[in-house]
PDB file of N, CA and C in Angstrom:
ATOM      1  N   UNK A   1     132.143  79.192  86.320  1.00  0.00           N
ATOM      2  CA  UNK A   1     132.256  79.978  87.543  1.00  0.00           C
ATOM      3  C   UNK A   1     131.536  79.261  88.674  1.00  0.00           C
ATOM      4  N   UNK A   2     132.097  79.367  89.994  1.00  0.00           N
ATOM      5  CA  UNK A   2     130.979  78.800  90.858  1.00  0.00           C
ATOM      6  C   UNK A   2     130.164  79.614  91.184  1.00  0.00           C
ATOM      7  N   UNK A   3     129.150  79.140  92.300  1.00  0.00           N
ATOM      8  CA  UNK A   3     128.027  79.535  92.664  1.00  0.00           C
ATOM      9  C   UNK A   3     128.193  80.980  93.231  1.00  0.00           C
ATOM     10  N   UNK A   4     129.086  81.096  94.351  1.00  0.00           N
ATOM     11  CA  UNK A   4     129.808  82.265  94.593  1.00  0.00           C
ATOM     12  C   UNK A   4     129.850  83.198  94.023  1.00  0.00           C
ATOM     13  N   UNK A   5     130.641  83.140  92.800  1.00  0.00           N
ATOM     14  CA  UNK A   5     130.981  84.548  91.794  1.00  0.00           C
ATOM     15  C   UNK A   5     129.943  84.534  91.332  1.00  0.00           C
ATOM     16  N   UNK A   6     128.867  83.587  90.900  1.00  0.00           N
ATOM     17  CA  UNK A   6     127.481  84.108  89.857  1.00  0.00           C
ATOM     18  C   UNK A   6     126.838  84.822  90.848  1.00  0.00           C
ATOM     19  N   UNK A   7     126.730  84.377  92.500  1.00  0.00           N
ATOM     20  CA  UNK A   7     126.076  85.284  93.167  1.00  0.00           C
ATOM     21  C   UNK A   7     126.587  86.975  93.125  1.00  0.00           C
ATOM     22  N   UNK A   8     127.888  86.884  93.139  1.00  0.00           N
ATOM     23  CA  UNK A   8     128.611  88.658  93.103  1.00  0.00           C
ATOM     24  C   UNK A   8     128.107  88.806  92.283  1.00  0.00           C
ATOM     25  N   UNK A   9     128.076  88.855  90.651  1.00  0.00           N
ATOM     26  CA  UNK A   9     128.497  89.608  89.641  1.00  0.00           C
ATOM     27  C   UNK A   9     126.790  89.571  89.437  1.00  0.00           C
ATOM     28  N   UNK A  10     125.789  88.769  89.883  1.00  0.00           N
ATOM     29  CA  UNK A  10     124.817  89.043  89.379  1.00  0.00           C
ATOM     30  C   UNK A  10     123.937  90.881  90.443  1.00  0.00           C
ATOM     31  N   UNK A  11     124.279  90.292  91.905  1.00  0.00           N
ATOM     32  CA  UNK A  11     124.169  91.618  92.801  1.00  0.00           C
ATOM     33  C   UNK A  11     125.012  92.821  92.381  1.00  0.00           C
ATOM     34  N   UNK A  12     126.199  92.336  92.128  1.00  0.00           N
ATOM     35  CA  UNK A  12     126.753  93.892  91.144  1.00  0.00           C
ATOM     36  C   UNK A  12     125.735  94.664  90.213  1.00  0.00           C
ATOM     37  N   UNK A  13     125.231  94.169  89.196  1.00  0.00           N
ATOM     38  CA  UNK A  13     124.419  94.548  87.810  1.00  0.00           C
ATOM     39  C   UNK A  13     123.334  94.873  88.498  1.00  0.00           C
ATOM     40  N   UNK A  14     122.724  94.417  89.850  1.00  0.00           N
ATOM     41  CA  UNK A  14     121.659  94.513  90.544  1.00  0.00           C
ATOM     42  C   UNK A  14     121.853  96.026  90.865  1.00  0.00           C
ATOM     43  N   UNK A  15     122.586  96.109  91.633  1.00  0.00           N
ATOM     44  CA  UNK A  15     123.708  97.290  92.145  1.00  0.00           C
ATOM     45  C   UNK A  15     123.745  98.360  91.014  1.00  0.00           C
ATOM     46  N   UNK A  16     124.370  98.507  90.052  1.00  0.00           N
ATOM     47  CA  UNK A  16     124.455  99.563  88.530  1.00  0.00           C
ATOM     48  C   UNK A  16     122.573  99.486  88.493  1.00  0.00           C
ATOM     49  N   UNK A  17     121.720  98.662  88.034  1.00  0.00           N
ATOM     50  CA  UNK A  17     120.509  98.768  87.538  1.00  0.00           C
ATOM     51  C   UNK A  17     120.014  99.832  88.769  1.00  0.00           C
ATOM     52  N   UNK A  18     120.046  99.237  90.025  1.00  0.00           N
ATOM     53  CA  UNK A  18     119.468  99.991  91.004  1.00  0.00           C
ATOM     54  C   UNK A  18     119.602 101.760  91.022  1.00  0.00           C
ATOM     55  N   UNK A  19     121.337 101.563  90.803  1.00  0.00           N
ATOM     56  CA  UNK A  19     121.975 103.623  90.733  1.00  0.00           C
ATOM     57  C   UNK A  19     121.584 103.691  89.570  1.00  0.00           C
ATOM     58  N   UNK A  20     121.618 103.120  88.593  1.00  0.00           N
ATOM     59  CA  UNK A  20     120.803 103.742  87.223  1.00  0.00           C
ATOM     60  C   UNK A  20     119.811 104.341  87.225  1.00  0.00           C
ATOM     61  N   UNK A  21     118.338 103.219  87.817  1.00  0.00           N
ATOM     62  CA  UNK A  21     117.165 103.916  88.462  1.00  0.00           C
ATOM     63  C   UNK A  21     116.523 104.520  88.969  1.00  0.00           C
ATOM     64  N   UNK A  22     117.801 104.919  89.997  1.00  0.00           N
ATOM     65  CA  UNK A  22     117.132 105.965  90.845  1.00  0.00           C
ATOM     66  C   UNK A  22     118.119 107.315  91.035  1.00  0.00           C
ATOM     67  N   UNK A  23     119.063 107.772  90.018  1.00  0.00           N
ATOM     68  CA  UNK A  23     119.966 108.669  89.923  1.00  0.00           C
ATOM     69  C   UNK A  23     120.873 108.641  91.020  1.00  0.00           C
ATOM     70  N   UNK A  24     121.022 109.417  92.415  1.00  0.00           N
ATOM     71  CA  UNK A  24     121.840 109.624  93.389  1.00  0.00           C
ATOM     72  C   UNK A  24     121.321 108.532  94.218  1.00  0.00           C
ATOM     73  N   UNK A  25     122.214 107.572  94.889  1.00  0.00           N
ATOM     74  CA  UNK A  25     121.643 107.085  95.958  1.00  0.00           C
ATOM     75  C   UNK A  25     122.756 106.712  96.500  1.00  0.00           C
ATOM     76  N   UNK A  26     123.055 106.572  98.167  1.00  0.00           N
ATOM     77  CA  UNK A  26     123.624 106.149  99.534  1.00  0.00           C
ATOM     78  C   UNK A  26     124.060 105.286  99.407  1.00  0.00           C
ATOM     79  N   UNK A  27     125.017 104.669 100.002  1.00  0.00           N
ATOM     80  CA  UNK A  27     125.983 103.196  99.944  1.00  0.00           C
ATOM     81  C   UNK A  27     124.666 102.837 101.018  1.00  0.00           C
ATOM     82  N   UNK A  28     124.530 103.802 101.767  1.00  0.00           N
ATOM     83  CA  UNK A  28     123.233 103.078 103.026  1.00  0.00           C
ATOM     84  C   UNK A  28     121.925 102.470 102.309  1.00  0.00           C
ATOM     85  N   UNK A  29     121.829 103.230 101.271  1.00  0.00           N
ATOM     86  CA  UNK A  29     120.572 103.040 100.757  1.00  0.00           C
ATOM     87  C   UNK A  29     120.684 101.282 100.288  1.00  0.00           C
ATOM     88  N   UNK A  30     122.253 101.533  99.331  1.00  0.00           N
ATOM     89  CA  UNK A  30     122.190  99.900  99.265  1.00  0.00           C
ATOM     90  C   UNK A  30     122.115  98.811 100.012  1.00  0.00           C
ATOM     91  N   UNK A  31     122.658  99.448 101.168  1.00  0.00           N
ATOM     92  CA  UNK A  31     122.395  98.188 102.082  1.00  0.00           C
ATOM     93  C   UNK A  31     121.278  97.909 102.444  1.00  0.00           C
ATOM     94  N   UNK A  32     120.087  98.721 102.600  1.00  0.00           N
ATOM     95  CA  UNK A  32     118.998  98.104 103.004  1.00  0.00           C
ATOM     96  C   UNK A  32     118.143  97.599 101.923  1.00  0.00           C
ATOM     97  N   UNK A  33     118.525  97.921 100.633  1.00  0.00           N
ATOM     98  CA  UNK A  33     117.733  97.614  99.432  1.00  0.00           C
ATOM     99  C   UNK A  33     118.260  95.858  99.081  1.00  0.00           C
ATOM    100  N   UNK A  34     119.672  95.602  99.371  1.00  0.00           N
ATOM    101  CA  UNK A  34     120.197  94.214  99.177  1.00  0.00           C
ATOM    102  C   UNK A  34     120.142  93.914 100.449  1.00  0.00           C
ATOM    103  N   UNK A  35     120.179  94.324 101.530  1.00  0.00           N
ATOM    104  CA  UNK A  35     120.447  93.446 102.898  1.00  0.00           C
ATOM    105  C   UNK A  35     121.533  92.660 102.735  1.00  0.00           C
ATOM    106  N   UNK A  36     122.822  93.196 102.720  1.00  0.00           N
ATOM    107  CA  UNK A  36     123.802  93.180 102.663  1.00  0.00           C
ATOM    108  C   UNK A  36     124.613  94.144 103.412  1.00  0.00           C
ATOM    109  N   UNK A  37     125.749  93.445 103.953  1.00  0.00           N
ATOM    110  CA  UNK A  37     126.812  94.519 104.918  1.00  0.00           C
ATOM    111  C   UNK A  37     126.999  95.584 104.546  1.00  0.00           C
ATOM    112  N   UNK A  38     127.909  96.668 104.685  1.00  0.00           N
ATOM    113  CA  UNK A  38     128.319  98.159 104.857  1.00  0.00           C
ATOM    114  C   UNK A  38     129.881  97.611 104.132  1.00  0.00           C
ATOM    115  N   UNK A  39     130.223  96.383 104.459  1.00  0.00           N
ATOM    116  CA  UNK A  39     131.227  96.528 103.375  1.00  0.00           C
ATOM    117  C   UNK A  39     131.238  95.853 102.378  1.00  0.00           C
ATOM    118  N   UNK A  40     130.342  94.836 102.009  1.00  0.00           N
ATOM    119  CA  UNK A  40     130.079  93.956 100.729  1.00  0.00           C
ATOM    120  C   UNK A  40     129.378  95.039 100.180  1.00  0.00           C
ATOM    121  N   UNK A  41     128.105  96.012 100.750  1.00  0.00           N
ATOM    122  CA  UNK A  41     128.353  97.366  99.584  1.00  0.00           C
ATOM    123  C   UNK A  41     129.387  98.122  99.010  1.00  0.00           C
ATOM    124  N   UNK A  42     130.023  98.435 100.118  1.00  0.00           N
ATOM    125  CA  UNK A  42     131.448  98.974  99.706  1.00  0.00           C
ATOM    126  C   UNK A  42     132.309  98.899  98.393  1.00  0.00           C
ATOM    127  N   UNK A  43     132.549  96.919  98.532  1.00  0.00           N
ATOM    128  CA  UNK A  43     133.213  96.037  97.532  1.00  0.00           C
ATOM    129  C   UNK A  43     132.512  96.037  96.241  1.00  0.00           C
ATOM    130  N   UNK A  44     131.511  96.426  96.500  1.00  0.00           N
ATOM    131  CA  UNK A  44     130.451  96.214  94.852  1.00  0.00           C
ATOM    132  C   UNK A  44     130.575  97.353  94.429  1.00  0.00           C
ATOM    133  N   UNK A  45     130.415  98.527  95.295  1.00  0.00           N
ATOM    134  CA  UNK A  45     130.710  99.945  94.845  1.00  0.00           C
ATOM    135  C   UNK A  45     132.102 100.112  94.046  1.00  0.00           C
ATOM    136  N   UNK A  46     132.899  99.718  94.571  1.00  0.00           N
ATOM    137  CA  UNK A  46     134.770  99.750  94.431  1.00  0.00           C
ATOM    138  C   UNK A  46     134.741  98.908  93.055  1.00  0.00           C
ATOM    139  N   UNK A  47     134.250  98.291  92.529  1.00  0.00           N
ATOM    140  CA  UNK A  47     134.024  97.187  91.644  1.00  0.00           C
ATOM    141  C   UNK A  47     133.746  97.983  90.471  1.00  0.00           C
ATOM    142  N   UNK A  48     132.183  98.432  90.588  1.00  0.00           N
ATOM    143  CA  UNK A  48     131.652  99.389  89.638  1.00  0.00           C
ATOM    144  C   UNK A  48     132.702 100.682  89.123  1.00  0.00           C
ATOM    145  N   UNK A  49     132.654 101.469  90.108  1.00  0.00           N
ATOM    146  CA  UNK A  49     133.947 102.480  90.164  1.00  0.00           C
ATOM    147  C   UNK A  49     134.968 102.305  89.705  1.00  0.00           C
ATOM    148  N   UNK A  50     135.700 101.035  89.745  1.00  0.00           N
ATOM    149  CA  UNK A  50     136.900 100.686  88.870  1.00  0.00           C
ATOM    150  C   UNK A  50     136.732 100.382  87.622  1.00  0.00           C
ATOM    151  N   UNK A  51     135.609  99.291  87.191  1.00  0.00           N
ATOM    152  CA  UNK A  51     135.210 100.010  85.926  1.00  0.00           C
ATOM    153  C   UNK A  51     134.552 101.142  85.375  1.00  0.00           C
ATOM    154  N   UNK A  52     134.709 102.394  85.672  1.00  0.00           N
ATOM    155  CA  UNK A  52     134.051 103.430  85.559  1.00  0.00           C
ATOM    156  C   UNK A  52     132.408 103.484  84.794  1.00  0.00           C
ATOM    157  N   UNK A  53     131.496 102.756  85.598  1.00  0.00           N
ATOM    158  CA  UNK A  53     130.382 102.454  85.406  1.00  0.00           C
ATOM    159  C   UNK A  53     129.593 103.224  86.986  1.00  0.00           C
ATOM    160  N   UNK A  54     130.033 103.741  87.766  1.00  0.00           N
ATOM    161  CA  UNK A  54     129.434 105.233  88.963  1.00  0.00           C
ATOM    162  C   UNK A  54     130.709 105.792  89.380  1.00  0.00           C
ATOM    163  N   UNK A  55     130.340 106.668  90.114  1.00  0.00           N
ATOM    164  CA  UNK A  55     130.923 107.791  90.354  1.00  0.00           C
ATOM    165  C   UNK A  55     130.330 108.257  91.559  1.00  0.00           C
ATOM    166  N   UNK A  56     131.309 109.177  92.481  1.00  0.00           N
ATOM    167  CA  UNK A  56     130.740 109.156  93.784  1.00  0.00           C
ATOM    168  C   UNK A  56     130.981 110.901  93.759  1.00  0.00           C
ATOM    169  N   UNK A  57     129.727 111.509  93.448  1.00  0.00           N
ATOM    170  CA  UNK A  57     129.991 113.587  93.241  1.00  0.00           C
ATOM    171  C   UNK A  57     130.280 113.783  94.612  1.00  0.00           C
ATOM    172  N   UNK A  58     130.063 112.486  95.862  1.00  0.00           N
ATOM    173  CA  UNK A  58     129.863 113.248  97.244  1.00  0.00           C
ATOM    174  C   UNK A  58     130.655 112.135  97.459  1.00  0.00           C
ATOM    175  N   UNK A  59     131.428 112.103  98.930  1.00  0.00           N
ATOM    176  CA  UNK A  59     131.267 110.915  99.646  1.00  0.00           C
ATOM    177  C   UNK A  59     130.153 110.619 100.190  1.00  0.00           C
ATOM    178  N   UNK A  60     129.981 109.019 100.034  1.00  0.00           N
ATOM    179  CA  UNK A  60     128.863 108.566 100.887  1.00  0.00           C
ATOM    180  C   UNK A  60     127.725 108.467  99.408  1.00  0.00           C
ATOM    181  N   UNK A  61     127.903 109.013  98.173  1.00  0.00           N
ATOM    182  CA  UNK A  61     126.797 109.215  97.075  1.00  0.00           C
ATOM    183  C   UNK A  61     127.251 108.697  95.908  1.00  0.00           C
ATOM    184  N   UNK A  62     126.402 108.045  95.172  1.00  0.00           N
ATOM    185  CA  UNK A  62     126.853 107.682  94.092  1.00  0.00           C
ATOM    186  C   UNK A  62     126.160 107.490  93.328  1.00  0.00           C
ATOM    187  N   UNK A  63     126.532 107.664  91.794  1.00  0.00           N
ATOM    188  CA  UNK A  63     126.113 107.794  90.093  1.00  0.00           C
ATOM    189  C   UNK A  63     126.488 107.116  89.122  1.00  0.00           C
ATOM    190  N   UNK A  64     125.732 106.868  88.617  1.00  0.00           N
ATOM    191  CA  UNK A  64     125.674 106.606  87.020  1.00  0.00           C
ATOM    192  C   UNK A  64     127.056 107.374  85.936  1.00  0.00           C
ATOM    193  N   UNK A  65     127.693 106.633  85.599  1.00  0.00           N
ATOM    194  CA  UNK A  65     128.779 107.815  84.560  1.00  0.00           C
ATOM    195  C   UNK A  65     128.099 108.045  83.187  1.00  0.00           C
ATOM    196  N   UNK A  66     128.556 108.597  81.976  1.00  0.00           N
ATOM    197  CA  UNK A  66     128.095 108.375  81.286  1.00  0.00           C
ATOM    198  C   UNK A  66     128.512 107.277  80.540  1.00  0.00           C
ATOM    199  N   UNK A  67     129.443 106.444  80.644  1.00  0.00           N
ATOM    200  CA  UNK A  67     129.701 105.334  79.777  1.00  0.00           C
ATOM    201  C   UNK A  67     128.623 104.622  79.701  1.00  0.00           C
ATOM    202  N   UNK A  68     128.734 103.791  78.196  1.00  0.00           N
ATOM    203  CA  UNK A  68     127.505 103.538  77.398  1.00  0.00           C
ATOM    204  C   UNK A  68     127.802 102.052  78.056  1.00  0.00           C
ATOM    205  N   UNK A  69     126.344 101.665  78.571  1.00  0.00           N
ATOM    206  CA  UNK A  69     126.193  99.713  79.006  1.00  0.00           C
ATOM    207  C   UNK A  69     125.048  99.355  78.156  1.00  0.00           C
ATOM    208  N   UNK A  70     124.972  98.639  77.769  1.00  0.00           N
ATOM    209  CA  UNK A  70     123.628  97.270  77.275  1.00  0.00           C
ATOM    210  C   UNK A  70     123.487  97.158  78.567  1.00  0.00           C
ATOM    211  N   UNK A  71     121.647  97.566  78.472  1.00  0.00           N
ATOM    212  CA  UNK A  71     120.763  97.449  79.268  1.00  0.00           C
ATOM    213  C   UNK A  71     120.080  95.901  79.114  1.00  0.00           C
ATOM    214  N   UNK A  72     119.891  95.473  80.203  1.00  0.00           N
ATOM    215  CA  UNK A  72     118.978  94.009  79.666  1.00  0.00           C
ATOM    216  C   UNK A  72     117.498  94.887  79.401  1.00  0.00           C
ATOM    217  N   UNK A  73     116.831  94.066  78.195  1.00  0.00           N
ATOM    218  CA  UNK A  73     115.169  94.249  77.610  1.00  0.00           C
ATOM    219  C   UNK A  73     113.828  94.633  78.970  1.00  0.00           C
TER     220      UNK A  73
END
């Protein structure tokens, strides 16, 4: 893979660990936690969501599903 995609897919898992951690949190919230755009959150959100790994109970909010992930140690 290049440098590129290891950068996505590693901020993705960043992204799931983060909504894991802290139950409900803001697409806003992500952006200031990655300092990253309003729509490269978006795209990471849409990502997760398609693999049904969060869930959004609100617009604008998003969760943890229950599908089972390997956590890193």
């Amino acid at each position: 893979m290049n440098p590129a995609t290891d950068r996505m897919l590693t901020r993705i898992k960043d992204v799931y660990l983060y909504i894991h951690g802290n139950g409900i949190v803001t697409t806003e919230n992500v952006v200031q936690e990655f300092s990253i755009t309003a729509r490269t959150a978006q795209r990471d959100l849409n990502v997760l969501e398609y693999n049904d790994l969060i869930t959004s109970p609100v617009r604008g909010q998003w969760t943890t599903t229950a599908r089972k992930v390997k956590l890193p140690s």
